[in-house]
Protein backbone atom coordinates (compact mmCIF):
# COMPACT_ATOMS: atom_id res chain seq x y z
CA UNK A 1 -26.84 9.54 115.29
CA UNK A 2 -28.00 9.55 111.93
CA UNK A 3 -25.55 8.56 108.96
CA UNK A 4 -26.23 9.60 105.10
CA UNK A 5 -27.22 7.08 102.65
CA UNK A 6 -25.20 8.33 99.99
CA UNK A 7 -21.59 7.65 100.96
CA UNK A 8 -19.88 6.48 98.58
CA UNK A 9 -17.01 7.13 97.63
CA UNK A 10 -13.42 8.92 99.27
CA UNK A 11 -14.29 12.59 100.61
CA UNK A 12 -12.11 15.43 99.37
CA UNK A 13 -10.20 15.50 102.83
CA UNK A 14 -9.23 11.48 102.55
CA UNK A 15 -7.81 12.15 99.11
CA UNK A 16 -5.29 15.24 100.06
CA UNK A 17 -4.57 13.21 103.39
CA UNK A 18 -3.57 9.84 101.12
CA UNK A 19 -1.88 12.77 98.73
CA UNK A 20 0.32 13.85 101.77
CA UNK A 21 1.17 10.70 103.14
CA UNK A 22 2.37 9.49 99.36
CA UNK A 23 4.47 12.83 98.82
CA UNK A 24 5.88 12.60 102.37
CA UNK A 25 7.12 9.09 101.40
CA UNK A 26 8.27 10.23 98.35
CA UNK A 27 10.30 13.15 99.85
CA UNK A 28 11.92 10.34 102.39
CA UNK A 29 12.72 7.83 99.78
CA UNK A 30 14.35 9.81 97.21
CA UNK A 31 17.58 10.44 98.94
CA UNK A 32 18.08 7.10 99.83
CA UNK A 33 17.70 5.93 95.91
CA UNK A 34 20.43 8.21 94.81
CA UNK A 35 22.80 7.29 97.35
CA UNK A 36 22.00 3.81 95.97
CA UNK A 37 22.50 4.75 92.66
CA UNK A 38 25.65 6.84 93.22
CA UNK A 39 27.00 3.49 95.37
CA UNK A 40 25.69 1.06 92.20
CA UNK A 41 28.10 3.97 89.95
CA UNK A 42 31.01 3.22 92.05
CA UNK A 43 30.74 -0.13 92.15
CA UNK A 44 30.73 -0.77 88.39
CA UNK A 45 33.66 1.79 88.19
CA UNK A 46 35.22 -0.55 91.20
CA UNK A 47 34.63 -3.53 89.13
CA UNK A 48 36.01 -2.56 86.15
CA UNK A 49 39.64 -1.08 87.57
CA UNK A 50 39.87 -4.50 89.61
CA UNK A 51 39.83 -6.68 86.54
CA UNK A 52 42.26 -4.17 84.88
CA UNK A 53 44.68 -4.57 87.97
CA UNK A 54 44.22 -7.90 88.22
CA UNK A 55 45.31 -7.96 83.69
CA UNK A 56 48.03 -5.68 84.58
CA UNK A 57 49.48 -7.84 86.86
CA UNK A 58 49.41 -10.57 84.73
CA UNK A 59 52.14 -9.17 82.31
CA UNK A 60 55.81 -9.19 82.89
CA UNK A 61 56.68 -5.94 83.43
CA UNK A 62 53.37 -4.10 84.89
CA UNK A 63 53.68 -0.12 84.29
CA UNK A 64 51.71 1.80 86.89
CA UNK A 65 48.31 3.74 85.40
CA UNK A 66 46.42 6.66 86.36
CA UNK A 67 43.07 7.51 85.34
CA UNK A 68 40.18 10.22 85.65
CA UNK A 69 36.78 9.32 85.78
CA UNK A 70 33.93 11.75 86.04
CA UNK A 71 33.99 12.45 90.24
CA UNK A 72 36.94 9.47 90.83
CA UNK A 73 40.82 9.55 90.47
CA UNK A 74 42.27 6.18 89.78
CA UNK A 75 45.88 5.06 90.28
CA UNK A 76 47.55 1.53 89.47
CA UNK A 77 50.32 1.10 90.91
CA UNK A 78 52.87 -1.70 90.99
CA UNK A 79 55.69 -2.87 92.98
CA UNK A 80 57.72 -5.98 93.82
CA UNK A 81 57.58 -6.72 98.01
CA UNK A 82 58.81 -10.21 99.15
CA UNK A 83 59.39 -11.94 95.79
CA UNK A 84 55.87 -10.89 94.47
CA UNK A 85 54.58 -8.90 92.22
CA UNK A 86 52.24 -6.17 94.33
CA UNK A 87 49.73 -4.40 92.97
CA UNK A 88 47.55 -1.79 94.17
CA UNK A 89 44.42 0.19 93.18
CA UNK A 90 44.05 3.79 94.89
CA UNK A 91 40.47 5.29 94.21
CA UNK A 92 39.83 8.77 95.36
CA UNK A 93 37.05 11.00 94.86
CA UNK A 94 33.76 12.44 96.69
CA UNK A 95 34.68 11.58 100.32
CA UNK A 96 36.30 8.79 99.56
CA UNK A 97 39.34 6.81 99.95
CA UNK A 98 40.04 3.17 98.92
CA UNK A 99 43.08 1.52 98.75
CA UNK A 100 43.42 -2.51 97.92
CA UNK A 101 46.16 -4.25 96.98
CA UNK A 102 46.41 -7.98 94.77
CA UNK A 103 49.38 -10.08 94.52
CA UNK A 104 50.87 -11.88 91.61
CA UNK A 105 54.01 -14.49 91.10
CA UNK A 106 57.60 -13.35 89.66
CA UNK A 107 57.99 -15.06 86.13
């Protein structure tokens, strides 16, 4: 079998195949990033409304909070539950339900 001297470089039908593979990886990695990015969003958001919980229940007299954020609903609310202070963060929005609590010492 006789081979050509002058090979040398990719033929037209390796490029489009390396083309393909790089596009189908594409097409299969791009949802994943942006649910990443959407779950980075709603993390900061998270991160944010805990701290102000967690100042809120720091005063005397906490006053419950609700808040709209882009695609999230936000609620603070307070209470007093076995001689604490309860207080607890709803966060609604895009198939999603969360609902933590903190709990703080009567002055």
């Amino acid at each position: 079998m006789k081979t050509a001297d002058n090979q040398n470089g990719f033929l037209l039908l390796e490029a489009l195949f390396s083309f393909a593979m790089f596009l189908l990886l594409c097409t299969l990695l791009l949802p994943l990033w942006i649910d990443v990015k959407k779950e980075h969003y709603i993390q900061e958001k998270r991160t944010f409304y805990y701290s102000l919980l967690q100042n809120e229940l720091a005063k005397a007299e906490p006053k419950d909070q609700y808040f709209r954020d882009d695609k999230l609903f936000i609620a603070l609310r307070f209470s007093i539950e076995d001689g604490l202070k309860k207080g607890c963060i709803d966060l609604r929005g895009e198939g999603r339900k969360e609902n933590r609590c903190l709990y703080g010492y009567l002055e």
